[in-house]
PDB file of N, CA and C in Angstrom:
ATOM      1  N   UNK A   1     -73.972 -15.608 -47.390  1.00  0.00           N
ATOM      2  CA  UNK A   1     -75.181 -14.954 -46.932  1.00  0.00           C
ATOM      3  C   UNK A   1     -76.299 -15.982 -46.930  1.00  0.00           C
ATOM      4  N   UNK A   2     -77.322 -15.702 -45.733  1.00  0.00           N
ATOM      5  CA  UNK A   2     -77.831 -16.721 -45.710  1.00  0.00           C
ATOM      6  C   UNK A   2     -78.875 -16.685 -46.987  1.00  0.00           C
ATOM      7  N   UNK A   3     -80.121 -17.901 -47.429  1.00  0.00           N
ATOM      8  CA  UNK A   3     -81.313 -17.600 -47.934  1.00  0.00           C
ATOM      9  C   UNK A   3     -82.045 -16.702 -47.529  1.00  0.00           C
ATOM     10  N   UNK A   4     -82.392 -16.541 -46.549  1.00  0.00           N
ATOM     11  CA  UNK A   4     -83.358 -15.978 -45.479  1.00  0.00           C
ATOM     12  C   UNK A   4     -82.875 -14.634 -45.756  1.00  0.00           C
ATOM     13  N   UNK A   5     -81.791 -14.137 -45.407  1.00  0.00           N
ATOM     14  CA  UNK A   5     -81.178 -12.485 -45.807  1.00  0.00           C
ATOM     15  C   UNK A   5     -81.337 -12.497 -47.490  1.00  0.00           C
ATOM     16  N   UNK A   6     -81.321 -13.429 -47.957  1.00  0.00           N
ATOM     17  CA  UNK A   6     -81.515 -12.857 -49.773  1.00  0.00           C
ATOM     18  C   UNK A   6     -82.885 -12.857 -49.724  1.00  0.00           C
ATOM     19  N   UNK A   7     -83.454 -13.647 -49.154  1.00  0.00           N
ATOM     20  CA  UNK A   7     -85.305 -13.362 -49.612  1.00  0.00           C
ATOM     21  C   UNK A   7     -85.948 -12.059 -48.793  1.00  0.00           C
ATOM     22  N   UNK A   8     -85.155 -11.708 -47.859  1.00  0.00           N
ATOM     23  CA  UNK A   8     -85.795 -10.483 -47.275  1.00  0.00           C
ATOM     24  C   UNK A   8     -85.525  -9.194 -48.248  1.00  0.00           C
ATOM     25  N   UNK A   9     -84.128  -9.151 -48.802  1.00  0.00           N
ATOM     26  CA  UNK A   9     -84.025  -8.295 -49.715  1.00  0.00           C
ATOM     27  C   UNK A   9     -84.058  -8.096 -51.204  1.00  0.00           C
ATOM     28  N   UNK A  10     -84.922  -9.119 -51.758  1.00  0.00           N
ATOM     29  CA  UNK A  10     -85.942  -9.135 -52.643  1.00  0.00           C
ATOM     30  C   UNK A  10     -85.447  -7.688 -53.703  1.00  0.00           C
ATOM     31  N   UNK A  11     -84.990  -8.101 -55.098  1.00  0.00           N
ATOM     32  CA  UNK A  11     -84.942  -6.808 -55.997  1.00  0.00           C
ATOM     33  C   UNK A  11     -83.557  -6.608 -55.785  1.00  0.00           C
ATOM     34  N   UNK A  12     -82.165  -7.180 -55.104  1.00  0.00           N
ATOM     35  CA  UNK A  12     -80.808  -6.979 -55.253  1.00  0.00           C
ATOM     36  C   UNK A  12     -80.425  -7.622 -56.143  1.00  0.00           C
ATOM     37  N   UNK A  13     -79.559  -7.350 -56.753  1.00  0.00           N
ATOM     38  CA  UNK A  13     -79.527  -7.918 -58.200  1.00  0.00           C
ATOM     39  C   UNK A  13     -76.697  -8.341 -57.891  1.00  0.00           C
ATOM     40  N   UNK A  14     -77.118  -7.884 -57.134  1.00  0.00           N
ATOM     41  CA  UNK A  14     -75.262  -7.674 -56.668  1.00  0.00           C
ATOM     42  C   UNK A  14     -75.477  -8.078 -55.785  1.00  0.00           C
ATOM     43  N   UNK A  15     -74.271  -8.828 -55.396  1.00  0.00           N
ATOM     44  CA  UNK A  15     -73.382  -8.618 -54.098  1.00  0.00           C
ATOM     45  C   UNK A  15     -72.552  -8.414 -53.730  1.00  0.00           C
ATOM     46  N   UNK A  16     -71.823  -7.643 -53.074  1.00  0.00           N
ATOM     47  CA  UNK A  16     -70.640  -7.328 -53.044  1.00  0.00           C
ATOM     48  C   UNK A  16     -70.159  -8.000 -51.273  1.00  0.00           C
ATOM     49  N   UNK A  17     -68.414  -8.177 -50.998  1.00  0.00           N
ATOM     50  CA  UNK A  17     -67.801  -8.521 -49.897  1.00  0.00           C
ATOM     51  C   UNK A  17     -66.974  -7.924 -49.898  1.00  0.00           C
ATOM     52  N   UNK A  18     -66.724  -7.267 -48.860  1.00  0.00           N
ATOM     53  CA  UNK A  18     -65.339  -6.715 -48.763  1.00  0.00           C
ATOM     54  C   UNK A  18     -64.245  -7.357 -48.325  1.00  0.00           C
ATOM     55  N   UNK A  19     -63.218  -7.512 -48.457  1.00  0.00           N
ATOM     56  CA  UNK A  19     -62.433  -8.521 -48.443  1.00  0.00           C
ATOM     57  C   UNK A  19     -61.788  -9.262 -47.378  1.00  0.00           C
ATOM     58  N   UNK A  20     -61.907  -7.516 -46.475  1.00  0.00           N
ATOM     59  CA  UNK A  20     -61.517  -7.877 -44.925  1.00  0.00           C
ATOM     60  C   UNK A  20     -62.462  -9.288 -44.367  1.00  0.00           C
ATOM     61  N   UNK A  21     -63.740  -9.163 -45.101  1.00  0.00           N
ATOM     62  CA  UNK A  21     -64.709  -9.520 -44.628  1.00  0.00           C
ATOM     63  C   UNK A  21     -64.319 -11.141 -44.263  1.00  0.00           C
ATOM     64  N   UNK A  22     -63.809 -11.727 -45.218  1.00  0.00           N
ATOM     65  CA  UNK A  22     -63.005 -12.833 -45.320  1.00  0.00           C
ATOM     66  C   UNK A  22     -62.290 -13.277 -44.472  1.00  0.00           C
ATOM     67  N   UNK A  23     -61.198 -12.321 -43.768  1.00  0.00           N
ATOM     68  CA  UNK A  23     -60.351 -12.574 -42.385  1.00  0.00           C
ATOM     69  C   UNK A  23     -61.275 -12.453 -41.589  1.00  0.00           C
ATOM     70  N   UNK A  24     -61.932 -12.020 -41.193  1.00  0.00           N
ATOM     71  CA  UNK A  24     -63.155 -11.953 -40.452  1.00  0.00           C
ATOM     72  C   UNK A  24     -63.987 -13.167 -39.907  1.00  0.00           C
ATOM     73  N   UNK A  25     -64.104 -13.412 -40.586  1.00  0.00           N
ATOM     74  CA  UNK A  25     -65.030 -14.913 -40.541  1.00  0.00           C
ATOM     75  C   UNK A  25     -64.191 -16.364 -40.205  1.00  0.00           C
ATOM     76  N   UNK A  26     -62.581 -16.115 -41.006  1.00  0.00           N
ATOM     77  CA  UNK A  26     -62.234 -17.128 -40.626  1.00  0.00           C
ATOM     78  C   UNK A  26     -61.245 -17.200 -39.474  1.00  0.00           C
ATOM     79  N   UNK A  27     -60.925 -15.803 -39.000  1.00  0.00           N
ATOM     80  CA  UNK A  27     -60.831 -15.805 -37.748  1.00  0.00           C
ATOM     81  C   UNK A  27     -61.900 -16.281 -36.705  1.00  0.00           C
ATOM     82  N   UNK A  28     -62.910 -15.989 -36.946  1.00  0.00           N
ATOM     83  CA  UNK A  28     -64.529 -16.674 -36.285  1.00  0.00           C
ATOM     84  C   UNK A  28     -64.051 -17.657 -36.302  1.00  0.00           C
ATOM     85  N   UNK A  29     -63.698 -18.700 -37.175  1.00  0.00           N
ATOM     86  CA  UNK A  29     -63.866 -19.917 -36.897  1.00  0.00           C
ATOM     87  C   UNK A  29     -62.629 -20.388 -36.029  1.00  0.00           C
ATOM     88  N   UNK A  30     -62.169 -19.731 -36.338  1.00  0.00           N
ATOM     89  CA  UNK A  30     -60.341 -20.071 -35.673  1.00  0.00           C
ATOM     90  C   UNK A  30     -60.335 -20.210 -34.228  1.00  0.00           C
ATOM     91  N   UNK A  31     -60.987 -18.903 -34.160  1.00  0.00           N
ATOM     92  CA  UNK A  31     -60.850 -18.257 -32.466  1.00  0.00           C
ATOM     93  C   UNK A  31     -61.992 -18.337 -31.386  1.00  0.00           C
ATOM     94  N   UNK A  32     -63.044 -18.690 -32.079  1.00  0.00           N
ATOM     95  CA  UNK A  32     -64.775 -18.335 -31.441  1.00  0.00           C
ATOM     96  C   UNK A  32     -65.346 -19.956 -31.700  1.00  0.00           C
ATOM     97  N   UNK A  33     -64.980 -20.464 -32.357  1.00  0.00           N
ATOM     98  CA  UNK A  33     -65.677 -21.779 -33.033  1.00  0.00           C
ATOM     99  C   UNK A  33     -66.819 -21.749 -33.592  1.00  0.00           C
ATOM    100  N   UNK A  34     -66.363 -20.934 -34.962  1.00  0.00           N
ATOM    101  CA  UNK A  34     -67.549 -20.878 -35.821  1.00  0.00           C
ATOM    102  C   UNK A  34     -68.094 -22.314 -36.379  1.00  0.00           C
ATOM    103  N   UNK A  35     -69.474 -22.753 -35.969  1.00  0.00           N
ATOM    104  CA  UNK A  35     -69.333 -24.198 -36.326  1.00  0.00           C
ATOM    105  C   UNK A  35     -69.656 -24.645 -37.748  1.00  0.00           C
ATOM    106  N   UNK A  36     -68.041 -24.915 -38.690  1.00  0.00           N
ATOM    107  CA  UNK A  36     -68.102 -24.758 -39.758  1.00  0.00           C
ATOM    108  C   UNK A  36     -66.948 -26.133 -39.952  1.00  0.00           C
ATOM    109  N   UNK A  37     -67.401 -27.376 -40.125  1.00  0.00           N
ATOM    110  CA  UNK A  37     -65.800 -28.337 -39.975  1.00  0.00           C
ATOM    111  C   UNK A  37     -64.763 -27.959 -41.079  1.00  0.00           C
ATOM    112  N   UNK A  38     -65.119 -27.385 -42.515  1.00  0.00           N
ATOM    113  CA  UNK A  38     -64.500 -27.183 -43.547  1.00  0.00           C
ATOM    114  C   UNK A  38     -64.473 -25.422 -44.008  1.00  0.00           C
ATOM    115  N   UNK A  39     -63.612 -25.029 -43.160  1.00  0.00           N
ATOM    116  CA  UNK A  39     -64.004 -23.164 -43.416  1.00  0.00           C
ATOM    117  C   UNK A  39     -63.621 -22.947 -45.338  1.00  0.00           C
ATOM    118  N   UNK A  40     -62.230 -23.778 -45.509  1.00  0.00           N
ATOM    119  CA  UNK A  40     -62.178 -23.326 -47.260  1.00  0.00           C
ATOM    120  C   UNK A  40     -63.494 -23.820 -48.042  1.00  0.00           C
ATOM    121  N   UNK A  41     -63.695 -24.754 -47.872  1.00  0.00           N
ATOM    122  CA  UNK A  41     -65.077 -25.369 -48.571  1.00  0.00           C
ATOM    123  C   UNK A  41     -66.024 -24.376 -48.250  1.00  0.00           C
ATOM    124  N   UNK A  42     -66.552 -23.986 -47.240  1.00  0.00           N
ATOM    125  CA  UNK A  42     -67.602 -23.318 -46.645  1.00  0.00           C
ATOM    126  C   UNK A  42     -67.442 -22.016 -47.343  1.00  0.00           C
ATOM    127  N   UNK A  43     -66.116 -21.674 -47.505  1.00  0.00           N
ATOM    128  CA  UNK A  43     -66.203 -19.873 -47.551  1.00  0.00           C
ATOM    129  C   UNK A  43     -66.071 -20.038 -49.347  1.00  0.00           C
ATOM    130  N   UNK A  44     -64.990 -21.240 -50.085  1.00  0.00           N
ATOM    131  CA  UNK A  44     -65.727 -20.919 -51.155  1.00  0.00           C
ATOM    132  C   UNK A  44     -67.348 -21.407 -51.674  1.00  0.00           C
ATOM    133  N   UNK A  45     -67.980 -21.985 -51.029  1.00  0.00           N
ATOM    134  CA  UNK A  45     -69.083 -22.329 -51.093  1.00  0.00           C
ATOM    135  C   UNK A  45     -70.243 -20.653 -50.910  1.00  0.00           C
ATOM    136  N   UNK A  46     -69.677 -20.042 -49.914  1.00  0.00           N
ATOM    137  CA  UNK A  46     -70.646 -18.862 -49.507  1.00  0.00           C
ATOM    138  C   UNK A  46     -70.346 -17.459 -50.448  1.00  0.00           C
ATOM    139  N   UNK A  47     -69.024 -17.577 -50.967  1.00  0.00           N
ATOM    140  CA  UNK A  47     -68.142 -16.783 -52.125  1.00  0.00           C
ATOM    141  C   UNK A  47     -68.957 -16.807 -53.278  1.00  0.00           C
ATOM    142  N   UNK A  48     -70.066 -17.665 -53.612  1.00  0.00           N
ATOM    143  CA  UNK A  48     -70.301 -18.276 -54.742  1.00  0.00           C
ATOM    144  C   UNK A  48     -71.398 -16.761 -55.062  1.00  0.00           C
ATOM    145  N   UNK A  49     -71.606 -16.249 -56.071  1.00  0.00           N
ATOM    146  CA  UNK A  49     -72.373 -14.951 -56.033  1.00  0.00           C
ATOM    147  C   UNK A  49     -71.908 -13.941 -55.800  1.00  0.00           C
ATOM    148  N   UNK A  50     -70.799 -14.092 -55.343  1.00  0.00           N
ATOM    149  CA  UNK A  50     -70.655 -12.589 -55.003  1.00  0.00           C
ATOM    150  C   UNK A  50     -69.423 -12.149 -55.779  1.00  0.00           C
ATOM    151  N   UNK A  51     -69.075 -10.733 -55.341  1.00  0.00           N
ATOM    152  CA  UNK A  51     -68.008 -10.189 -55.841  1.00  0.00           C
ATOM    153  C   UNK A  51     -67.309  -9.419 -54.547  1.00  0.00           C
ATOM    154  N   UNK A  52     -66.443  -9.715 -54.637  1.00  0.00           N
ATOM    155  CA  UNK A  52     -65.363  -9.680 -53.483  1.00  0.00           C
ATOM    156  C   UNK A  52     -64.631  -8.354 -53.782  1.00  0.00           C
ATOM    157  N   UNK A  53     -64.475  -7.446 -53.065  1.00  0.00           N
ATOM    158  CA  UNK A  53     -64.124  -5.943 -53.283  1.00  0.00           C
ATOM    159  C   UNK A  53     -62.165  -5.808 -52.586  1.00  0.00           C
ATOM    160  N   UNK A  54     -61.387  -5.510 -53.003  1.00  0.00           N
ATOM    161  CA  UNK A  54     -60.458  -5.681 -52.576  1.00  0.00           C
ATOM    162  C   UNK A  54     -60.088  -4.194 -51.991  1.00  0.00           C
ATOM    163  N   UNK A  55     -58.926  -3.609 -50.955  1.00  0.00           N
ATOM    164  CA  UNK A  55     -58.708  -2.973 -50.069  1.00  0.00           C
ATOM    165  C   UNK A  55     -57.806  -2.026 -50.766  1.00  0.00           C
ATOM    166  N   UNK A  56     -58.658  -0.905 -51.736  1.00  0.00           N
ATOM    167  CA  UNK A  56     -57.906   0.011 -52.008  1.00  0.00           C
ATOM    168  C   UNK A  56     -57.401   0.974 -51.110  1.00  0.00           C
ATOM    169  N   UNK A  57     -56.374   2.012 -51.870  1.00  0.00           N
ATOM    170  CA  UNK A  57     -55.928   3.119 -50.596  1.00  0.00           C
ATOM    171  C   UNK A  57     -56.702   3.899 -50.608  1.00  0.00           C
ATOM    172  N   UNK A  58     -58.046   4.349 -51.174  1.00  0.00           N
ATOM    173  CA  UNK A  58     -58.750   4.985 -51.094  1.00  0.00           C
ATOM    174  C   UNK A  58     -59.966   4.758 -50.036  1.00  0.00           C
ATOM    175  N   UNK A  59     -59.764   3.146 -49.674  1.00  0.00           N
ATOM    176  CA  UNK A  59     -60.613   2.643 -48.589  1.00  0.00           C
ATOM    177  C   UNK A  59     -60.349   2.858 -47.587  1.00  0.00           C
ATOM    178  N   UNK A  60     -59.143   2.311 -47.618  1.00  0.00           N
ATOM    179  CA  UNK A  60     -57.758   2.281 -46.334  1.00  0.00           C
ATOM    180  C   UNK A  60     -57.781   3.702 -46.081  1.00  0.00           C
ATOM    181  N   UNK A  61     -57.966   4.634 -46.657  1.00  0.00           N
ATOM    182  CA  UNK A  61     -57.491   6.516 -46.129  1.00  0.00           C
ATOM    183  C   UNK A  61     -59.260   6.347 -45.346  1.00  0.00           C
ATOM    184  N   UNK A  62     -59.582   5.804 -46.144  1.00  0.00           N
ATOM    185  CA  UNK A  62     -61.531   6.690 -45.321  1.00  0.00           C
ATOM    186  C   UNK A  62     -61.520   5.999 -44.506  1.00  0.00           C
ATOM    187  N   UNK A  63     -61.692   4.647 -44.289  1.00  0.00           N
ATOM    188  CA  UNK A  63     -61.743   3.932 -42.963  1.00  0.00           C
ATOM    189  C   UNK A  63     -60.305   4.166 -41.477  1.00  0.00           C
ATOM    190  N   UNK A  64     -59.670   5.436 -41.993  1.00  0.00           N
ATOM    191  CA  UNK A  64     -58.571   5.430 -41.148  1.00  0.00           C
ATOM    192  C   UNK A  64     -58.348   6.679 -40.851  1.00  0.00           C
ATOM    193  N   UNK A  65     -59.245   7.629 -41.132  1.00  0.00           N
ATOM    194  CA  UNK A  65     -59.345   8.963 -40.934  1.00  0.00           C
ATOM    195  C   UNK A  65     -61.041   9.328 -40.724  1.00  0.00           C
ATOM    196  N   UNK A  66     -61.701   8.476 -41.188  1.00  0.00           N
ATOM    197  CA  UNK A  66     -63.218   8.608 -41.088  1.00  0.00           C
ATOM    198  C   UNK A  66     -63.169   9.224 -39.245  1.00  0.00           C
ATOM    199  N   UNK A  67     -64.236  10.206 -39.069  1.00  0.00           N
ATOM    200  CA  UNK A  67     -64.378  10.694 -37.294  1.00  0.00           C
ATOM    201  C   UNK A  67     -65.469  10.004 -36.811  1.00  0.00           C
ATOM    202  N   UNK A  68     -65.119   8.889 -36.301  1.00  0.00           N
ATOM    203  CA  UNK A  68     -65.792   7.826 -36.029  1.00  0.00           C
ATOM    204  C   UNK A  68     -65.290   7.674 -34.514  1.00  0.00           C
ATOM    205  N   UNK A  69     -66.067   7.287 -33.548  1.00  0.00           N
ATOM    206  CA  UNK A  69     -66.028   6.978 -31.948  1.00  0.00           C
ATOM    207  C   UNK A  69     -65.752   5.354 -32.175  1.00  0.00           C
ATOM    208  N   UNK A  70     -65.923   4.500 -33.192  1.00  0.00           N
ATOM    209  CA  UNK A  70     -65.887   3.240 -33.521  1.00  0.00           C
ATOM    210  C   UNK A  70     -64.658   2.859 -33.872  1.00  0.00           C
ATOM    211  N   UNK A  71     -64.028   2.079 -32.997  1.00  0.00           N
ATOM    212  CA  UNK A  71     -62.502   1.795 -33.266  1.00  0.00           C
ATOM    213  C   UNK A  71     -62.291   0.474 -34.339  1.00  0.00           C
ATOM    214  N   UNK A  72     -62.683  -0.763 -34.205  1.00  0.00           N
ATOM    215  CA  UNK A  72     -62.875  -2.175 -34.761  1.00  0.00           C
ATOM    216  C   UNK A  72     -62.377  -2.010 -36.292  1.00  0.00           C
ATOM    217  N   UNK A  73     -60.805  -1.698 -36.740  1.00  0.00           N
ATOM    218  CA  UNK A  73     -60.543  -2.171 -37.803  1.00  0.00           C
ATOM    219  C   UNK A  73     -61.340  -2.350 -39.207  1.00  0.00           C
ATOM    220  N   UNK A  74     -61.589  -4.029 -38.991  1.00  0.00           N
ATOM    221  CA  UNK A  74     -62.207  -4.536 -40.038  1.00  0.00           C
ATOM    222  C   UNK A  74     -63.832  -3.711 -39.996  1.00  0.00           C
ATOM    223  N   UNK A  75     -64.217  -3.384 -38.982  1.00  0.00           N
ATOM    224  CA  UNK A  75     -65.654  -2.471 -39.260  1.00  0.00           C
ATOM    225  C   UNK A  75     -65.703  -1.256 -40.047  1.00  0.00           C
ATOM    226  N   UNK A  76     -64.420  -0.464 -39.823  1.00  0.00           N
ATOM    227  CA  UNK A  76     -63.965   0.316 -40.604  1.00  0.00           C
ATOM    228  C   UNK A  76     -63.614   0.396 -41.926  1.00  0.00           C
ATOM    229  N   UNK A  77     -63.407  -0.563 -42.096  1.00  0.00           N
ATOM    230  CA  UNK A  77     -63.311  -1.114 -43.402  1.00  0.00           C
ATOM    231  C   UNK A  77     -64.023  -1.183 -44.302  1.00  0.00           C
ATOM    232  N   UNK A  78     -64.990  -2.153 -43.891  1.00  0.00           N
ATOM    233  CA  UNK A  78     -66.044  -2.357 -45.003  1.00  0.00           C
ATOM    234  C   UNK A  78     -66.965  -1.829 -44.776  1.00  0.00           C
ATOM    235  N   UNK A  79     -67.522  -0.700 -43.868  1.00  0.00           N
ATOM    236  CA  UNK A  79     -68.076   0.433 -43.812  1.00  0.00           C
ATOM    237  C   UNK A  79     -67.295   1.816 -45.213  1.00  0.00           C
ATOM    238  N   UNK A  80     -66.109   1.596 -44.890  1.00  0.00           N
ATOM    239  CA  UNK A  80     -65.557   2.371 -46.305  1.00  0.00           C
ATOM    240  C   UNK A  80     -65.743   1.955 -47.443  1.00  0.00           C
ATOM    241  N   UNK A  81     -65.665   0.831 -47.324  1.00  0.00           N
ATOM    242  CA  UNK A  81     -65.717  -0.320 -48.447  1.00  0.00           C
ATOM    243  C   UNK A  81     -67.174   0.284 -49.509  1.00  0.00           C
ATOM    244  N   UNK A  82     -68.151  -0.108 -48.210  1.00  0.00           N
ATOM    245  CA  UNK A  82     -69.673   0.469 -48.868  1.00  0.00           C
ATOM    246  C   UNK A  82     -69.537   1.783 -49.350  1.00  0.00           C
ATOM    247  N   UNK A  83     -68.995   3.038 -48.655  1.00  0.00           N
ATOM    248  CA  UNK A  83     -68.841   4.132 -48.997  1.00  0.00           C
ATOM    249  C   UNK A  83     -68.191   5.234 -50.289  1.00  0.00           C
ATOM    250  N   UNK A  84     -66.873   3.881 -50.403  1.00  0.00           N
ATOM    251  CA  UNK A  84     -66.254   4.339 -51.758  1.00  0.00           C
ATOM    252  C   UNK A  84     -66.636   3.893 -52.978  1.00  0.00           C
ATOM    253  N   UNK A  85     -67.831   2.779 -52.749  1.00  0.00           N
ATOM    254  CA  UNK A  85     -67.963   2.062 -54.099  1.00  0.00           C
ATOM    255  C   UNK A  85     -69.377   2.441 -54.100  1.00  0.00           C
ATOM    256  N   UNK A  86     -70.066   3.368 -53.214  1.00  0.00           N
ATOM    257  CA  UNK A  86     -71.312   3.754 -53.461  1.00  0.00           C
ATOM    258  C   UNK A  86     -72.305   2.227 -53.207  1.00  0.00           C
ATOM    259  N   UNK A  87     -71.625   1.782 -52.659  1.00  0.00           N
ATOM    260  CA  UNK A  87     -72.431   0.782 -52.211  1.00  0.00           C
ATOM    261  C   UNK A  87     -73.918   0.594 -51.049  1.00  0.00           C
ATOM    262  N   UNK A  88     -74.637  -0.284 -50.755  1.00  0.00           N
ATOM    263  CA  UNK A  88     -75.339  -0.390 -49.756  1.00  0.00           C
ATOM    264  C   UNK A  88     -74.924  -1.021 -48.990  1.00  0.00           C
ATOM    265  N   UNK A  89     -74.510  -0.605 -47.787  1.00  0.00           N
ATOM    266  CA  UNK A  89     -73.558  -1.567 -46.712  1.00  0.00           C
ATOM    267  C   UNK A  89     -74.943  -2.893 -46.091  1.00  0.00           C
ATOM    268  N   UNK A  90     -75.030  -4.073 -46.045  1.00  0.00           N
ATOM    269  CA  UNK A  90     -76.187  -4.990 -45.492  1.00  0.00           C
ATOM    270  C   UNK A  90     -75.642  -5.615 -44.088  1.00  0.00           C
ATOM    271  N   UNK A  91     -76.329  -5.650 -43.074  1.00  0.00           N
ATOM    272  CA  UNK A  91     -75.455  -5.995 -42.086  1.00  0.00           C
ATOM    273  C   UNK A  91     -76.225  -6.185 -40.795  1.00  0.00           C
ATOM    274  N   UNK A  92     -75.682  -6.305 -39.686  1.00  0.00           N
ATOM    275  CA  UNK A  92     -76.169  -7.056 -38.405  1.00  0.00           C
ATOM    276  C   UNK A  92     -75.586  -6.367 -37.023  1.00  0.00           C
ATOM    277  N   UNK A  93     -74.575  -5.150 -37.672  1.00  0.00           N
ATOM    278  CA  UNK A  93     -73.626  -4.602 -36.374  1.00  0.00           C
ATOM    279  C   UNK A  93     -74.263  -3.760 -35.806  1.00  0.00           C
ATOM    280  N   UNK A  94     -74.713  -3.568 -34.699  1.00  0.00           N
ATOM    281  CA  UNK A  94     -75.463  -2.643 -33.991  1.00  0.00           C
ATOM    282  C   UNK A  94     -74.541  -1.234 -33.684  1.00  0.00           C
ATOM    283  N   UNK A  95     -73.326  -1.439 -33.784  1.00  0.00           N
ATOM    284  CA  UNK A  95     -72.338  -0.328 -33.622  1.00  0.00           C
ATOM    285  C   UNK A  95     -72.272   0.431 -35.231  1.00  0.00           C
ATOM    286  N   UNK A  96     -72.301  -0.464 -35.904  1.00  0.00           N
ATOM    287  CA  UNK A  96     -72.138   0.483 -37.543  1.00  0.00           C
ATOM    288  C   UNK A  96     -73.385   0.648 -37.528  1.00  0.00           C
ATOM    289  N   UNK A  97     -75.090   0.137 -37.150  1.00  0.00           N
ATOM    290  CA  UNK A  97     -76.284   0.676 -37.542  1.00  0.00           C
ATOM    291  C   UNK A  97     -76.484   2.054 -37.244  1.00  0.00           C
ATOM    292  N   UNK A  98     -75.774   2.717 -35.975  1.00  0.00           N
ATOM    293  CA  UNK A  98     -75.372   4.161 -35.259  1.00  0.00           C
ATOM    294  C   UNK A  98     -74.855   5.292 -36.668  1.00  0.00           C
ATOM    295  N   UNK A  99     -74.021   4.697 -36.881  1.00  0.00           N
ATOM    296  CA  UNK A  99     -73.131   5.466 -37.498  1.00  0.00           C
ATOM    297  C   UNK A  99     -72.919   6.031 -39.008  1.00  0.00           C
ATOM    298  N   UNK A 100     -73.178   6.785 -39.652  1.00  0.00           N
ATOM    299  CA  UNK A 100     -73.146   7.734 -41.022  1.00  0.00           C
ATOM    300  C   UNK A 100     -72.312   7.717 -41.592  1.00  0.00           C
ATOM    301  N   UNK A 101     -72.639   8.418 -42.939  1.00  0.00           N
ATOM    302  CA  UNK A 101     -71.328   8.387 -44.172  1.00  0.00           C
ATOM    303  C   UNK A 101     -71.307   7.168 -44.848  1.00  0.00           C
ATOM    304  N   UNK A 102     -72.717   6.330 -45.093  1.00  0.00           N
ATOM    305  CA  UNK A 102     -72.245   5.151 -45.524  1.00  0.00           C
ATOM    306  C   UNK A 102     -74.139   4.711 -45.782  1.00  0.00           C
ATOM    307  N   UNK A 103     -74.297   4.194 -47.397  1.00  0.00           N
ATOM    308  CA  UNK A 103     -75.361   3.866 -47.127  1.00  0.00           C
ATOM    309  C   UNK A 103     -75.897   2.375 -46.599  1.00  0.00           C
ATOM    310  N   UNK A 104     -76.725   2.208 -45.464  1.00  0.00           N
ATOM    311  CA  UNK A 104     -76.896   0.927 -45.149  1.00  0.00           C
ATOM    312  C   UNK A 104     -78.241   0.106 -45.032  1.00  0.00           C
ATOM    313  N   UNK A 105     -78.470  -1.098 -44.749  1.00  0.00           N
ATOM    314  CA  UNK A 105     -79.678  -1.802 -44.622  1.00  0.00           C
ATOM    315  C   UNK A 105     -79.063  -2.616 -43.097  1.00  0.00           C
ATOM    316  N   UNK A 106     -79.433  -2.166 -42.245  1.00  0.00           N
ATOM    317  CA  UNK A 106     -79.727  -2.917 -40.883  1.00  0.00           C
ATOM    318  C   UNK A 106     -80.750  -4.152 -40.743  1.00  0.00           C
ATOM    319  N   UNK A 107     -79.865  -5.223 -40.734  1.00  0.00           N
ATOM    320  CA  UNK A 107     -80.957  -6.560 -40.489  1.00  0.00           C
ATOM    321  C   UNK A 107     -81.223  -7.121 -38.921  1.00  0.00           C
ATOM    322  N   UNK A 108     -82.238  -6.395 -37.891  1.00  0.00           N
ATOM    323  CA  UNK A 108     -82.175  -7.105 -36.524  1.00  0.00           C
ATOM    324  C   UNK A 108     -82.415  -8.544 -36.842  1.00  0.00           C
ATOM    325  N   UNK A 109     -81.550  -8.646 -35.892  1.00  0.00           N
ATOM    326  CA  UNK A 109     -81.628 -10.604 -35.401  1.00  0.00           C
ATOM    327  C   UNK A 109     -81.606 -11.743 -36.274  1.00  0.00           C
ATOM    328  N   UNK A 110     -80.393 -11.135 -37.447  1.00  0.00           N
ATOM    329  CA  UNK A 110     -80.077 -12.269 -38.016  1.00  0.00           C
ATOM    330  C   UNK A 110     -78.280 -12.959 -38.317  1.00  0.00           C
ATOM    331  N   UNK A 111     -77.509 -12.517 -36.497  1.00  0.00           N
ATOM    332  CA  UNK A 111     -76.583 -12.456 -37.168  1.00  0.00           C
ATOM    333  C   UNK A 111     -75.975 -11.801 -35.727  1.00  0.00           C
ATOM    334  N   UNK A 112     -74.405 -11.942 -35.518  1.00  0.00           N
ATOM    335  CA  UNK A 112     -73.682 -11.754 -34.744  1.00  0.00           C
ATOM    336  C   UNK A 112     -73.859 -11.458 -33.033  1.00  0.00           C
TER     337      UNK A 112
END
């Protein structure tokens, strides 16, 4: 996460990732050319702070039955992700900013 997204949200004291979140990104780099020359360095470098949430079946059932018009997998995911752990989902997706059952913080224009 960048500086700039931690100083806007000022008073978070956690962070949480969902894990998908991880394939995610380094598919970015794989497939999109995320410009990153060292993605393991980079991602444990950006890992650093946080706490990484792993893919219970309790995630996996809500993000896979949730009645959602939003198809995208991994969006599903850690949209559940936020949901089962009572989390605040923080984010940049204009398709999950739409969408309920999940508490969130919408950041325009910093991000995807």
């Amino acid at each position: 996460m960048s500086a700039a997204l931690r100083k806007t949200l000022t008073g978070v004291t956690e962070w949480h990732l969902a894990s998908i979140s991880i394939a995610e990104i380094l598919y970015k780099w794989r497939h999109r050319g995320l410009p990153v020359s060292n993605p393991d360095e980079w991602m444990e470098d950006s890992l650093s702070g946080l706490t990484v949430q792993p893919l219970s079946a309790s995630i996996a059932r809500r993000a896979a039955l949730w009645e959602w018009p939003h198809g995208d997998p991994a969006d599903r995911i850690i949209a559940a992700t936020a949901a089962e752990l009572e989390l605040t989902l923080v984010h940049t997706d204009e398709v999950l900013r739409d969408l309920a059952g999940f508490n969130q913080v919408f950041c325009r224009g910093t991000g995807r």
